[in-house]
PDB file of N, CA and C in Angstrom:
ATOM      1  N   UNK A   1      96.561 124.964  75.622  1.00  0.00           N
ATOM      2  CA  UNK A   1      96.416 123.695  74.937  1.00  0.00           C
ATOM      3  C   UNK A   1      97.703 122.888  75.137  1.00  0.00           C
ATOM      4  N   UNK A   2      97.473 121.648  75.566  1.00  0.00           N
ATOM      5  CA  UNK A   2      98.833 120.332  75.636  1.00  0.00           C
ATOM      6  C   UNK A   2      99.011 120.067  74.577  1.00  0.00           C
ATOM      7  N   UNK A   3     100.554 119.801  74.785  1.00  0.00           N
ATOM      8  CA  UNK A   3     100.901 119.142  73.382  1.00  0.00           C
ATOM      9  C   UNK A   3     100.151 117.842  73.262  1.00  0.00           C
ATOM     10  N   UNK A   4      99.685 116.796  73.931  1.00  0.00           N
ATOM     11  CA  UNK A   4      99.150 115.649  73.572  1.00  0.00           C
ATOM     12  C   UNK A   4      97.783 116.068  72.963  1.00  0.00           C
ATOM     13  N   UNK A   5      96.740 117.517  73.214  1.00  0.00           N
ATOM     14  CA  UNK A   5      95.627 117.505  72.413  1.00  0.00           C
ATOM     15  C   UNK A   5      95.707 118.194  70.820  1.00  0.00           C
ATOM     16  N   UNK A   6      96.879 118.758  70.910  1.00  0.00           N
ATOM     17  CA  UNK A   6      97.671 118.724  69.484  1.00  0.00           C
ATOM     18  C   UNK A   6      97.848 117.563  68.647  1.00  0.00           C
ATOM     19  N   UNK A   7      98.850 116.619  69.454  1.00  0.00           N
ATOM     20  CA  UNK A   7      98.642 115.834  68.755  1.00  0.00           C
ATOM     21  C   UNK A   7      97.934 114.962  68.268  1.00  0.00           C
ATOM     22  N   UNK A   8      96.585 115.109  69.190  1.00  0.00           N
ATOM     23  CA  UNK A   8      95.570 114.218  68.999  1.00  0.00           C
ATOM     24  C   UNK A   8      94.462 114.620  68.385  1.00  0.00           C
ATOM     25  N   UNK A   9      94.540 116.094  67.953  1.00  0.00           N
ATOM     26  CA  UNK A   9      93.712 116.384  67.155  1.00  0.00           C
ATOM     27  C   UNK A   9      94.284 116.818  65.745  1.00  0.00           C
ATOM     28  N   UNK A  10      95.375 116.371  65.558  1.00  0.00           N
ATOM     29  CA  UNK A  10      96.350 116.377  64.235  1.00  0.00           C
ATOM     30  C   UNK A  10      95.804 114.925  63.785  1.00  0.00           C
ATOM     31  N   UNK A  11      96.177 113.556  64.523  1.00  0.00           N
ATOM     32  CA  UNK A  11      95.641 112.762  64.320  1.00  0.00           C
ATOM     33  C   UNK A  11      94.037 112.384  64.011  1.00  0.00           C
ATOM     34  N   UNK A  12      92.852 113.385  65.060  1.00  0.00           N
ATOM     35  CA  UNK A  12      91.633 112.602  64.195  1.00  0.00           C
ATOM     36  C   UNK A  12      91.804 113.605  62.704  1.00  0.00           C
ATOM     37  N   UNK A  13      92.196 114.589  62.395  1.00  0.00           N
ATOM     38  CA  UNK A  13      92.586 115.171  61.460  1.00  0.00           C
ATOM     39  C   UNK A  13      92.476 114.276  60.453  1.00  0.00           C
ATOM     40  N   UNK A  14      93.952 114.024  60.768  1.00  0.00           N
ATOM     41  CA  UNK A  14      94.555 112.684  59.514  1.00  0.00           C
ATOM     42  C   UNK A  14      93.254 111.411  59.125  1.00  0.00           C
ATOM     43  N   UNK A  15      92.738 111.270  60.552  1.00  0.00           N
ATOM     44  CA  UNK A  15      91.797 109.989  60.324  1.00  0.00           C
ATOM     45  C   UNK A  15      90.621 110.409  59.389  1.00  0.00           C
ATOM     46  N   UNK A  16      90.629 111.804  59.613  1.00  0.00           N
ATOM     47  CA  UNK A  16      89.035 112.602  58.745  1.00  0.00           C
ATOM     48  C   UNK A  16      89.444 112.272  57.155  1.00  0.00           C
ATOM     49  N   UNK A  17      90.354 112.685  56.936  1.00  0.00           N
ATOM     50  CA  UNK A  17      91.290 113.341  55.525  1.00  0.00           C
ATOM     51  C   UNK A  17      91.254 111.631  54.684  1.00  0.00           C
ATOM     52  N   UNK A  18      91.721 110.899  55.628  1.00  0.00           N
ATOM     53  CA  UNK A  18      91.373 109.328  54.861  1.00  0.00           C
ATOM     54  C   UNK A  18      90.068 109.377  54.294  1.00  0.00           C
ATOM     55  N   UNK A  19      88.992 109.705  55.777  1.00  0.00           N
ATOM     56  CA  UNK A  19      87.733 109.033  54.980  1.00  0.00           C
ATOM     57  C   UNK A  19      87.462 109.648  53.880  1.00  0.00           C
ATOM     58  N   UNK A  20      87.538 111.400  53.422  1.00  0.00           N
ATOM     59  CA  UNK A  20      87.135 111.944  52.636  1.00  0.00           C
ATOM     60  C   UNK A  20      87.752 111.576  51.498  1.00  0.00           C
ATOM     61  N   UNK A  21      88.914 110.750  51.424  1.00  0.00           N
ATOM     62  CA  UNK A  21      89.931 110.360  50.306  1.00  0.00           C
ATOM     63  C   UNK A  21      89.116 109.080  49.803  1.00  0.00           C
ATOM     64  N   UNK A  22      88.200 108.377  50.795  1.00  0.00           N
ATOM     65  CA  UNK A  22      87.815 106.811  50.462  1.00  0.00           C
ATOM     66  C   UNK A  22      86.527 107.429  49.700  1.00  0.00           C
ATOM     67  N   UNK A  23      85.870 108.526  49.726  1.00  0.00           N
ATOM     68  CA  UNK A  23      84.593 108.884  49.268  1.00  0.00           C
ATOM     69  C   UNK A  23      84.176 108.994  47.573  1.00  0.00           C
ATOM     70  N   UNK A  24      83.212 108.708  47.171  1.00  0.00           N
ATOM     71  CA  UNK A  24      83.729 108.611  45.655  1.00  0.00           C
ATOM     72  C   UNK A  24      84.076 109.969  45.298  1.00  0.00           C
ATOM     73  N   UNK A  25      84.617 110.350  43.790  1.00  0.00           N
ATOM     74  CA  UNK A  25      85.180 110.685  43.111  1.00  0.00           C
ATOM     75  C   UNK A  25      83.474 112.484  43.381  1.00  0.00           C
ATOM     76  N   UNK A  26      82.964 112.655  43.217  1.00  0.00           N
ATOM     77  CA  UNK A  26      81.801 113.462  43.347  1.00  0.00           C
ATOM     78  C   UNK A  26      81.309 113.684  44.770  1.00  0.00           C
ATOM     79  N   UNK A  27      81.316 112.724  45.705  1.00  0.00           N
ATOM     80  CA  UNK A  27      81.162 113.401  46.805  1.00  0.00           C
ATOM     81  C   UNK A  27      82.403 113.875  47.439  1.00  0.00           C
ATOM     82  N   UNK A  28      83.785 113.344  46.940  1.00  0.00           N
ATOM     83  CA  UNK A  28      84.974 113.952  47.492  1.00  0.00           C
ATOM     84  C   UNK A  28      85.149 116.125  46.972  1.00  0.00           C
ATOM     85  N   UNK A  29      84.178 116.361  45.754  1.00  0.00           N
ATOM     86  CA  UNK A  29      84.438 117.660  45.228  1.00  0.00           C
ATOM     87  C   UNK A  29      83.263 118.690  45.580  1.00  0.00           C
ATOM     88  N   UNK A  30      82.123 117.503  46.344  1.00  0.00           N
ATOM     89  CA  UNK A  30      80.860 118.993  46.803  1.00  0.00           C
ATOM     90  C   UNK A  30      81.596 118.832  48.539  1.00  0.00           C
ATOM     91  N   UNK A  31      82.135 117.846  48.983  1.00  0.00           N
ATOM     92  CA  UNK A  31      82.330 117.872  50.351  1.00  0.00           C
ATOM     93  C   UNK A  31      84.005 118.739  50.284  1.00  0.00           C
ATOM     94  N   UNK A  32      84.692 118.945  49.124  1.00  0.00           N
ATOM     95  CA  UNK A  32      85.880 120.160  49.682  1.00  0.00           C
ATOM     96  C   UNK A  32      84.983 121.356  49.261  1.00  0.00           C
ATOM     97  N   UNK A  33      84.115 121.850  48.699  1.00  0.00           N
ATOM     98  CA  UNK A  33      83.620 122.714  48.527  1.00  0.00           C
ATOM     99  C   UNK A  33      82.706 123.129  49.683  1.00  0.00           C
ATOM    100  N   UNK A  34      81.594 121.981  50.387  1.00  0.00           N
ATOM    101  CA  UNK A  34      81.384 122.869  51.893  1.00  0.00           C
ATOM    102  C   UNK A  34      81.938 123.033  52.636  1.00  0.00           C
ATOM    103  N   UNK A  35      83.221 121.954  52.787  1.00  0.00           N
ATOM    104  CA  UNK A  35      84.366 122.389  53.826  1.00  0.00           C
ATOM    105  C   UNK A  35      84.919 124.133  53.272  1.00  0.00           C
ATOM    106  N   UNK A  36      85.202 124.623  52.682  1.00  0.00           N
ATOM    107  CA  UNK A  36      85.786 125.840  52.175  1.00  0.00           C
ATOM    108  C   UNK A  36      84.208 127.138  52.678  1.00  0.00           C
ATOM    109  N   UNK A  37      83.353 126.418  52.054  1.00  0.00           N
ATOM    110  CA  UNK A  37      81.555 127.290  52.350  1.00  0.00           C
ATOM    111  C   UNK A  37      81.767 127.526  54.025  1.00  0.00           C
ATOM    112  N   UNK A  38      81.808 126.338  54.349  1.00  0.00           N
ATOM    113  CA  UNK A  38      81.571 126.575  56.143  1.00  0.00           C
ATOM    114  C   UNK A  38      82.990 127.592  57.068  1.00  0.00           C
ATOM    115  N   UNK A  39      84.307 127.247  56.023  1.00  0.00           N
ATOM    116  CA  UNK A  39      85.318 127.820  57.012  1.00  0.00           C
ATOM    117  C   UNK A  39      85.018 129.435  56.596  1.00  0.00           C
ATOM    118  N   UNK A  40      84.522 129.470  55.515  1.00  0.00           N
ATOM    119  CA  UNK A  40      84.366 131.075  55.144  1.00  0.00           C
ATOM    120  C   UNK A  40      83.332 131.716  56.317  1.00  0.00           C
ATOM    121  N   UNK A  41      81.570 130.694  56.057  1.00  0.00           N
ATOM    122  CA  UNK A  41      81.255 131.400  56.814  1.00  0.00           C
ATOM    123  C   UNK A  41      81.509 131.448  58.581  1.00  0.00           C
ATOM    124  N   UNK A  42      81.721 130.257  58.887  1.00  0.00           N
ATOM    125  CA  UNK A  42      82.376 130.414  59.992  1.00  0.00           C
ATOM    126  C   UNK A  42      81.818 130.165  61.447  1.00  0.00           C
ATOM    127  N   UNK A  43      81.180 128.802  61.512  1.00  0.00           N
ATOM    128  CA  UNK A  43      80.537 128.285  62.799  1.00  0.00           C
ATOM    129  C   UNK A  43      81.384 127.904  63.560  1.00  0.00           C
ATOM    130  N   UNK A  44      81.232 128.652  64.845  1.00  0.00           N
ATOM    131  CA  UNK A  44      82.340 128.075  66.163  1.00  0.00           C
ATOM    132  C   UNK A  44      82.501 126.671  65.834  1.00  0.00           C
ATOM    133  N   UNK A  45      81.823 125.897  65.769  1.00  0.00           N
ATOM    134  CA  UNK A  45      82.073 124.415  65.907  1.00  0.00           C
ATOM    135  C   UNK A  45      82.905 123.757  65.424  1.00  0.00           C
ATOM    136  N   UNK A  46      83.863 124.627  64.104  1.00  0.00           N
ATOM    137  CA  UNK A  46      84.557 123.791  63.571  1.00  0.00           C
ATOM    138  C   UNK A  46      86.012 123.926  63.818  1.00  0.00           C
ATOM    139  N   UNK A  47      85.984 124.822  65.478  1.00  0.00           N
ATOM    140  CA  UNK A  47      87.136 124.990  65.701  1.00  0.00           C
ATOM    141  C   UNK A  47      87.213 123.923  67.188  1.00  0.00           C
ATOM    142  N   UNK A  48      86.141 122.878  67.104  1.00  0.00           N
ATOM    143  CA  UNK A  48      85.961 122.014  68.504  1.00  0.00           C
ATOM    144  C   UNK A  48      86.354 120.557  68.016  1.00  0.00           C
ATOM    145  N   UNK A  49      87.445 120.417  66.626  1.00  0.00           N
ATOM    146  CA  UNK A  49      86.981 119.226  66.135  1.00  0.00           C
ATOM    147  C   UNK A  49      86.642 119.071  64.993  1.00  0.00           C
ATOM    148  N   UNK A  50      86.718 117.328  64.949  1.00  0.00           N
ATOM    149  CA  UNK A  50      85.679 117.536  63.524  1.00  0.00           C
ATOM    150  C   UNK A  50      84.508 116.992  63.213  1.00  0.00           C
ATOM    151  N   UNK A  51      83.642 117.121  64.626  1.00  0.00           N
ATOM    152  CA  UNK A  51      82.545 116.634  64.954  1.00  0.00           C
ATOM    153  C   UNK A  51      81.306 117.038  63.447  1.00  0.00           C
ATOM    154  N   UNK A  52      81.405 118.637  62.802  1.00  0.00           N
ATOM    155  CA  UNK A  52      80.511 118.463  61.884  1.00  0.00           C
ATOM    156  C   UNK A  52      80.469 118.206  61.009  1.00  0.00           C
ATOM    157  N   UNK A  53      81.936 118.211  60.489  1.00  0.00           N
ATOM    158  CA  UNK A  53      82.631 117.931  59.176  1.00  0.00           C
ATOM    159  C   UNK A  53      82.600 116.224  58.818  1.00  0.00           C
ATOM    160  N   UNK A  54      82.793 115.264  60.000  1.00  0.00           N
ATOM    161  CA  UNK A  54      82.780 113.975  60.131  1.00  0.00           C
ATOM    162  C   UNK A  54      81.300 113.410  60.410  1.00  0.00           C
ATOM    163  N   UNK A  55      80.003 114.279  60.666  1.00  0.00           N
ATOM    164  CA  UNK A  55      78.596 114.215  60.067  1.00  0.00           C
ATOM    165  C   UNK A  55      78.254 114.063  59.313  1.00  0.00           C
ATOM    166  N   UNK A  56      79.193 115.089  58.159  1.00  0.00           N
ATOM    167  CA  UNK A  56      78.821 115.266  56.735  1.00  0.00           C
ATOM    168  C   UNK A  56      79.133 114.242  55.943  1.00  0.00           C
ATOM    169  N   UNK A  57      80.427 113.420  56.594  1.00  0.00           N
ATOM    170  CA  UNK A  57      81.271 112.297  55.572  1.00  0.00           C
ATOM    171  C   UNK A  57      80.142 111.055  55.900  1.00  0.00           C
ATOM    172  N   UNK A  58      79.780 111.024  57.399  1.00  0.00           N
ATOM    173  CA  UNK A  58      78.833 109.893  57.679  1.00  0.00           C
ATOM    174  C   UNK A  58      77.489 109.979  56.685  1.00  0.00           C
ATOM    175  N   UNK A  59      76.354 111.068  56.113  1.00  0.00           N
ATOM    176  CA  UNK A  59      75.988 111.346  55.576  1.00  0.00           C
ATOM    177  C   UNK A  59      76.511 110.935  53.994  1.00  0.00           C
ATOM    178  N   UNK A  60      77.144 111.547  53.912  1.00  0.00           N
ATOM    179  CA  UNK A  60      77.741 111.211  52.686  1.00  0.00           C
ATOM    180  C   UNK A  60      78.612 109.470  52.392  1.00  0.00           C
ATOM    181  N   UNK A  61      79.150 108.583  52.871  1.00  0.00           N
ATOM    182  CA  UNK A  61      79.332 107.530  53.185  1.00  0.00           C
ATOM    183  C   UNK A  61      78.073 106.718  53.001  1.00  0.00           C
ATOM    184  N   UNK A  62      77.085 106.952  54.090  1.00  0.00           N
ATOM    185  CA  UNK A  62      75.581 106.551  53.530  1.00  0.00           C
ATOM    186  C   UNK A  62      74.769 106.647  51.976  1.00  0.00           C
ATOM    187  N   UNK A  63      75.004 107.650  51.915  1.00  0.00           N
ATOM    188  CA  UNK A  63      74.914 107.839  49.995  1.00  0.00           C
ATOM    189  C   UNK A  63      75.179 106.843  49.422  1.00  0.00           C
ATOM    190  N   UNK A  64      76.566 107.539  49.507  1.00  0.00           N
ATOM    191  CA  UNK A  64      77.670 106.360  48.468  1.00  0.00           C
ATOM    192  C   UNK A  64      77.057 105.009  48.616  1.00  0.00           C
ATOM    193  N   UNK A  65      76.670 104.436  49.823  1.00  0.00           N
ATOM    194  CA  UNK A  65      76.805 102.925  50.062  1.00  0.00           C
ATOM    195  C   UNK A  65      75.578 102.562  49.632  1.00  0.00           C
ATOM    196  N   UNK A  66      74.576 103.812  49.363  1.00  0.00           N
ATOM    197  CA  UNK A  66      73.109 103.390  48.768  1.00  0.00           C
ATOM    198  C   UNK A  66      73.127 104.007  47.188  1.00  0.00           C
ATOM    199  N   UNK A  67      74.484 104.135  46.801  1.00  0.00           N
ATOM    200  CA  UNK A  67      75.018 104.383  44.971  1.00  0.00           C
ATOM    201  C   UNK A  67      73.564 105.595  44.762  1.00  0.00           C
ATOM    202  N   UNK A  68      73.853 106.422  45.782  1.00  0.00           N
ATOM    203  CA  UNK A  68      73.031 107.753  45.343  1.00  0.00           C
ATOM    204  C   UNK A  68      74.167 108.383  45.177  1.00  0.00           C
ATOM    205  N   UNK A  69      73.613 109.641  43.751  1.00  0.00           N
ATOM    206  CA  UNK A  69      74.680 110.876  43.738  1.00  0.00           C
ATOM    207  C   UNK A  69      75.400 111.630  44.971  1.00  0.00           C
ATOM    208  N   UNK A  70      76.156 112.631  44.949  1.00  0.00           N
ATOM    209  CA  UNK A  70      76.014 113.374  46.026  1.00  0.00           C
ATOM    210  C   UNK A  70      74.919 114.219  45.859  1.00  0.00           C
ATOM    211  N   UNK A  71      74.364 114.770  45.293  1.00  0.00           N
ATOM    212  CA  UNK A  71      73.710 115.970  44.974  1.00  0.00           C
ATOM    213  C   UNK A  71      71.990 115.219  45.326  1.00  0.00           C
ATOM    214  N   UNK A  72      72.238 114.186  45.190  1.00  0.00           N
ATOM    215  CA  UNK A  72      70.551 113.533  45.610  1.00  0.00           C
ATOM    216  C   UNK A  72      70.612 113.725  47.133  1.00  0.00           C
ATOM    217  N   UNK A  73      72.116 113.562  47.818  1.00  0.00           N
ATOM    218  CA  UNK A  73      72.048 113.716  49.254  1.00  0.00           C
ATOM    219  C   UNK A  73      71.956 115.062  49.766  1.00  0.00           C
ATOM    220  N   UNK A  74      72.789 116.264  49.047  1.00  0.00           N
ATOM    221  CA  UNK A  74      72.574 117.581  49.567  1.00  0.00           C
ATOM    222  C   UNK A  74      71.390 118.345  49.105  1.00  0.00           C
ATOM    223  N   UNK A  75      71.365 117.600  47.855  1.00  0.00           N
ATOM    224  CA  UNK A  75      70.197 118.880  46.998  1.00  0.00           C
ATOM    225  C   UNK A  75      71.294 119.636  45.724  1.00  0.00           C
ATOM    226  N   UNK A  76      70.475 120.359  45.173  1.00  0.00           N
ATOM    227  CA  UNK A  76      71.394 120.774  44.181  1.00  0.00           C
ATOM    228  C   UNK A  76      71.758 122.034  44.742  1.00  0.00           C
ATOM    229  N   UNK A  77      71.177 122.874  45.511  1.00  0.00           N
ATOM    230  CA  UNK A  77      71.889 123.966  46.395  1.00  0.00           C
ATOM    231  C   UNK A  77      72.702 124.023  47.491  1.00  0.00           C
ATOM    232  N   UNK A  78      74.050 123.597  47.015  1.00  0.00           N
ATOM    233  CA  UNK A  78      74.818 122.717  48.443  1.00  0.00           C
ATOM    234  C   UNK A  78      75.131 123.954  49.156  1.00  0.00           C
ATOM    235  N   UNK A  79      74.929 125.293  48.844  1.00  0.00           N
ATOM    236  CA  UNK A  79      75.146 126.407  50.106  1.00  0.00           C
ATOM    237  C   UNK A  79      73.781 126.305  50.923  1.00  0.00           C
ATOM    238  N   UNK A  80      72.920 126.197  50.479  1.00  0.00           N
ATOM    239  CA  UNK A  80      71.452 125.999  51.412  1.00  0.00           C
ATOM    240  C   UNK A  80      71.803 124.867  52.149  1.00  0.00           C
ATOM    241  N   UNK A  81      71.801 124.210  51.659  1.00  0.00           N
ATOM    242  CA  UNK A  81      72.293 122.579  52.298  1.00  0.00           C
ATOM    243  C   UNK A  81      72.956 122.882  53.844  1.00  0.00           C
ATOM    244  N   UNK A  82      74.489 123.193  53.537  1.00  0.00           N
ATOM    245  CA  UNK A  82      75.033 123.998  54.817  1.00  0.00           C
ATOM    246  C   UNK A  82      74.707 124.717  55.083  1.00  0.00           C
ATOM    247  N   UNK A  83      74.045 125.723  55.302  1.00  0.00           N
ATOM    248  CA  UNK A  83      73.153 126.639  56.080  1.00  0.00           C
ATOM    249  C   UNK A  83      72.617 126.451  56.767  1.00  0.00           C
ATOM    250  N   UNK A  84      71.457 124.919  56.442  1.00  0.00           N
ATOM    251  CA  UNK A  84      70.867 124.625  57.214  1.00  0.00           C
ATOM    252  C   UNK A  84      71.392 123.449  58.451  1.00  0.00           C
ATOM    253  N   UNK A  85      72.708 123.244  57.834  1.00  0.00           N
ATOM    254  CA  UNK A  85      73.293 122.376  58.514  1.00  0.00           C
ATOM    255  C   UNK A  85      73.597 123.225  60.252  1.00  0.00           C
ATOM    256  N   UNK A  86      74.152 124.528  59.419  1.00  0.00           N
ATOM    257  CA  UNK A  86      74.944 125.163  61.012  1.00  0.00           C
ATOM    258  C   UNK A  86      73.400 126.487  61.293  1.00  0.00           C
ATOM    259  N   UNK A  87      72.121 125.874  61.074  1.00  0.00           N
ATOM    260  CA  UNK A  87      71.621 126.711  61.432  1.00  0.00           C
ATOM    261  C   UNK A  87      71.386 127.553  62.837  1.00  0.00           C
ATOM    262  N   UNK A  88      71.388 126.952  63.628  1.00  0.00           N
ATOM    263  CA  UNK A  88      71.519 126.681  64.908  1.00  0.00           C
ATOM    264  C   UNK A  88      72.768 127.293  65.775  1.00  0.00           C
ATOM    265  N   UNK A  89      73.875 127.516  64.221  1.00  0.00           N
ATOM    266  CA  UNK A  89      75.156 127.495  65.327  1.00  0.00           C
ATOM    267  C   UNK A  89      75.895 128.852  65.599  1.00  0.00           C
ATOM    268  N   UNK A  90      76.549 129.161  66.374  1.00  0.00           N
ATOM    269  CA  UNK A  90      77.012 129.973  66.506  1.00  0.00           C
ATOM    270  C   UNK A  90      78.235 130.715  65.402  1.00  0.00           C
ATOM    271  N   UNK A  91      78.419 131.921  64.588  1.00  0.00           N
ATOM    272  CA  UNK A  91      79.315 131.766  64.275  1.00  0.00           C
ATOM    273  C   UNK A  91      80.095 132.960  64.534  1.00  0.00           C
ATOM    274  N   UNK A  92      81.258 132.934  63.983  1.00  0.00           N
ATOM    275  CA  UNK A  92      82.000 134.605  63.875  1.00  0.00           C
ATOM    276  C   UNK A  92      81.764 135.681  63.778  1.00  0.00           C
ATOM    277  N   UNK A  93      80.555 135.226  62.345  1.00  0.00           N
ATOM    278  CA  UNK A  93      79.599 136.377  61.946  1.00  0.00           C
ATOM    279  C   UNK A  93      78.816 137.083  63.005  1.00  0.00           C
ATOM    280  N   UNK A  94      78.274 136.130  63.621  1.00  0.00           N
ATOM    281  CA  UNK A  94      77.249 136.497  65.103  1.00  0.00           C
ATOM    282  C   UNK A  94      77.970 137.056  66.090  1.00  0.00           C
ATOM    283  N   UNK A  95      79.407 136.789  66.649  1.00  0.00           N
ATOM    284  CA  UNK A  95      80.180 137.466  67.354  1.00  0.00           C
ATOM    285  C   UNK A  95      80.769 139.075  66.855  1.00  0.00           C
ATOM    286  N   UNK A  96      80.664 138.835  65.706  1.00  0.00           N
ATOM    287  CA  UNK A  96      81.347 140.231  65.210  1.00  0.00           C
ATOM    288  C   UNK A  96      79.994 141.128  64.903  1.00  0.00           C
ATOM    289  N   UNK A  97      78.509 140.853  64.915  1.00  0.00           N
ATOM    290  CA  UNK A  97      77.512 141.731  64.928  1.00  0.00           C
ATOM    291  C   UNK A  97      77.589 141.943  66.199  1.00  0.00           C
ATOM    292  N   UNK A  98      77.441 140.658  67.535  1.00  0.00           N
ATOM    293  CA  UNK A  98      77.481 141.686  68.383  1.00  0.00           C
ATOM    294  C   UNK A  98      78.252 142.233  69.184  1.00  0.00           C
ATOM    295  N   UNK A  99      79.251 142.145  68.825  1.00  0.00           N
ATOM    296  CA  UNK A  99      80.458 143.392  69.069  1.00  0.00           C
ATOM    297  C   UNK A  99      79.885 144.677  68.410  1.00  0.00           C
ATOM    298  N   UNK A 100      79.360 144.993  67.374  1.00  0.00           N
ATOM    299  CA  UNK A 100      79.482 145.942  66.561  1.00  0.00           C
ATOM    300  C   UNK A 100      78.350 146.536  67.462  1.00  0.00           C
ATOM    301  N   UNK A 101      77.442 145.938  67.344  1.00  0.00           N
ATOM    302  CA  UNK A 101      75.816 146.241  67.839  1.00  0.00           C
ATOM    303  C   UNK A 101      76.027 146.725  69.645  1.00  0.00           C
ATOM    304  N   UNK A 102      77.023 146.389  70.543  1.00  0.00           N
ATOM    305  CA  UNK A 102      77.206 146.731  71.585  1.00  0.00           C
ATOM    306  C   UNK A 102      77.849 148.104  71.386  1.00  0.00           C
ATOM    307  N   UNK A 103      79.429 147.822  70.655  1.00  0.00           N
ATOM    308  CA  UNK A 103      79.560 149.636  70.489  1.00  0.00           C
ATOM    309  C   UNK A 103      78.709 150.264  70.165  1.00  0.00           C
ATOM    310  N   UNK A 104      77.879 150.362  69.162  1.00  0.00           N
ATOM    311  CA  UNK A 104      76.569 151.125  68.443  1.00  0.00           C
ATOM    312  C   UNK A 104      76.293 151.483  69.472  1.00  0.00           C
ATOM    313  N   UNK A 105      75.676 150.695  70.682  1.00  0.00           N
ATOM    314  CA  UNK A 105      74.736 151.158  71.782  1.00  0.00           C
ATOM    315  C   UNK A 105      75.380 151.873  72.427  1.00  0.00           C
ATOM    316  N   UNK A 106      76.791 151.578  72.875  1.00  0.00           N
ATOM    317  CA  UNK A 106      77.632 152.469  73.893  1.00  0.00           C
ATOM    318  C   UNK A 106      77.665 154.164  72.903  1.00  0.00           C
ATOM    319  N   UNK A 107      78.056 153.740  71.915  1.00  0.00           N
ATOM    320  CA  UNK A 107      78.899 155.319  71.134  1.00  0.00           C
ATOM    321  C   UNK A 107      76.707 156.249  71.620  1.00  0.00           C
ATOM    322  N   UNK A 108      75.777 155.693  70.890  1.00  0.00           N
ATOM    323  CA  UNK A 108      74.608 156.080  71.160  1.00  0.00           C
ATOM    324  C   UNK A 108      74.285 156.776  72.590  1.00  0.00           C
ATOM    325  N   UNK A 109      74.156 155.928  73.217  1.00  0.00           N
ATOM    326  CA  UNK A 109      74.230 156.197  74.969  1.00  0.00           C
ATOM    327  C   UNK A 109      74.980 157.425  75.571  1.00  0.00           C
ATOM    328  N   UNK A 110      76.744 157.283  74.645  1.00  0.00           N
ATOM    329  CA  UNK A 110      77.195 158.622  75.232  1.00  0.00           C
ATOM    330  C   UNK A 110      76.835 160.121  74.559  1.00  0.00           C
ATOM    331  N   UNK A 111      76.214 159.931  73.167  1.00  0.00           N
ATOM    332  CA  UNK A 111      75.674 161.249  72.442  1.00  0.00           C
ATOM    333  C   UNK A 111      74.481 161.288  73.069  1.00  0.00           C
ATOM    334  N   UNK A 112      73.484 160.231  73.649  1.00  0.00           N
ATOM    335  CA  UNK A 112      72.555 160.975  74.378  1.00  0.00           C
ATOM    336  C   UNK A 112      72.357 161.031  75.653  1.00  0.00           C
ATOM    337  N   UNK A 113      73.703 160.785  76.518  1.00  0.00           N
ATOM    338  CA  UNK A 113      74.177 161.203  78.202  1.00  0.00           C
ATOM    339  C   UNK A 113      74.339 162.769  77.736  1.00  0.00           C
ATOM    340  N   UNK A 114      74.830 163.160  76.570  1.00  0.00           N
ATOM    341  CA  UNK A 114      75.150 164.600  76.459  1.00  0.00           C
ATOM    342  C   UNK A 114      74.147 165.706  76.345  1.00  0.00           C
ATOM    343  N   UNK A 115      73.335 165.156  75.293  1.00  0.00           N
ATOM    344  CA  UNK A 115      72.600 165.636  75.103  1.00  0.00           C
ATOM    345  C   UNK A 115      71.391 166.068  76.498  1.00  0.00           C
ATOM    346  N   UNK A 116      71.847 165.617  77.169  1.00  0.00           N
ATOM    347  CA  UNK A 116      71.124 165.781  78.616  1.00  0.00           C
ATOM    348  C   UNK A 116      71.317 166.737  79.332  1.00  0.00           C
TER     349      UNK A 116
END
């Protein structure tokens, strides 16, 4: 990685962190709460950017500007909500099953090469 995509992704950073600061007072506290939901569970994508995170503010921005709650926009189950957001996506979780699920097969394979 260059230092200029450092710095340029420090900067849309900063530019994200505004909008979520301009958001009202209720969508600024369910949107740090899926930001925290999503880094836990952990979709590649949110290490490309802040392409999904800056979805969510556009989403949410739209709300606001139509003086809906947040919760009329996510639902009242804002972990379902994101779920279905990164349904699709790849995450850590999925890399670390199949890591696990490949050894399984290897350690398997060599107890029954033996058994032969």
């Amino acid at each position: 990685m260059k230092i200029r995509d450092i710095i340029e992704g420090k900067k849309e950073w900063r530019a994200h962190v505004v909008r979520v600061k301009a958001l009202p007072q209720d969508y600024q506290i369910v949107y740090k709460e899926m930001q925290k939901y999503l880094f836990k569970v952990g979709p590649l994508e949110l290490t490309e950017g802040t392409g999904l995170l800056s979805g969510i503010i556009d989403l949410f921005e739209g709300g606001a500007a139509l003086g809906k709650g947040v919760l009329e926009v996510t639902g009242r189950d804002v972990a379902a909500f994101c779920d279905d957001l990164i349904r699709d996506s790849k995450t850590y979780a999925d890399i670390y099953q199949d890591s696990v699920d490949q050894e399984g097969n290897k350690t398997m394979k060599k107890v029954t090469d033996k058994k032969k």
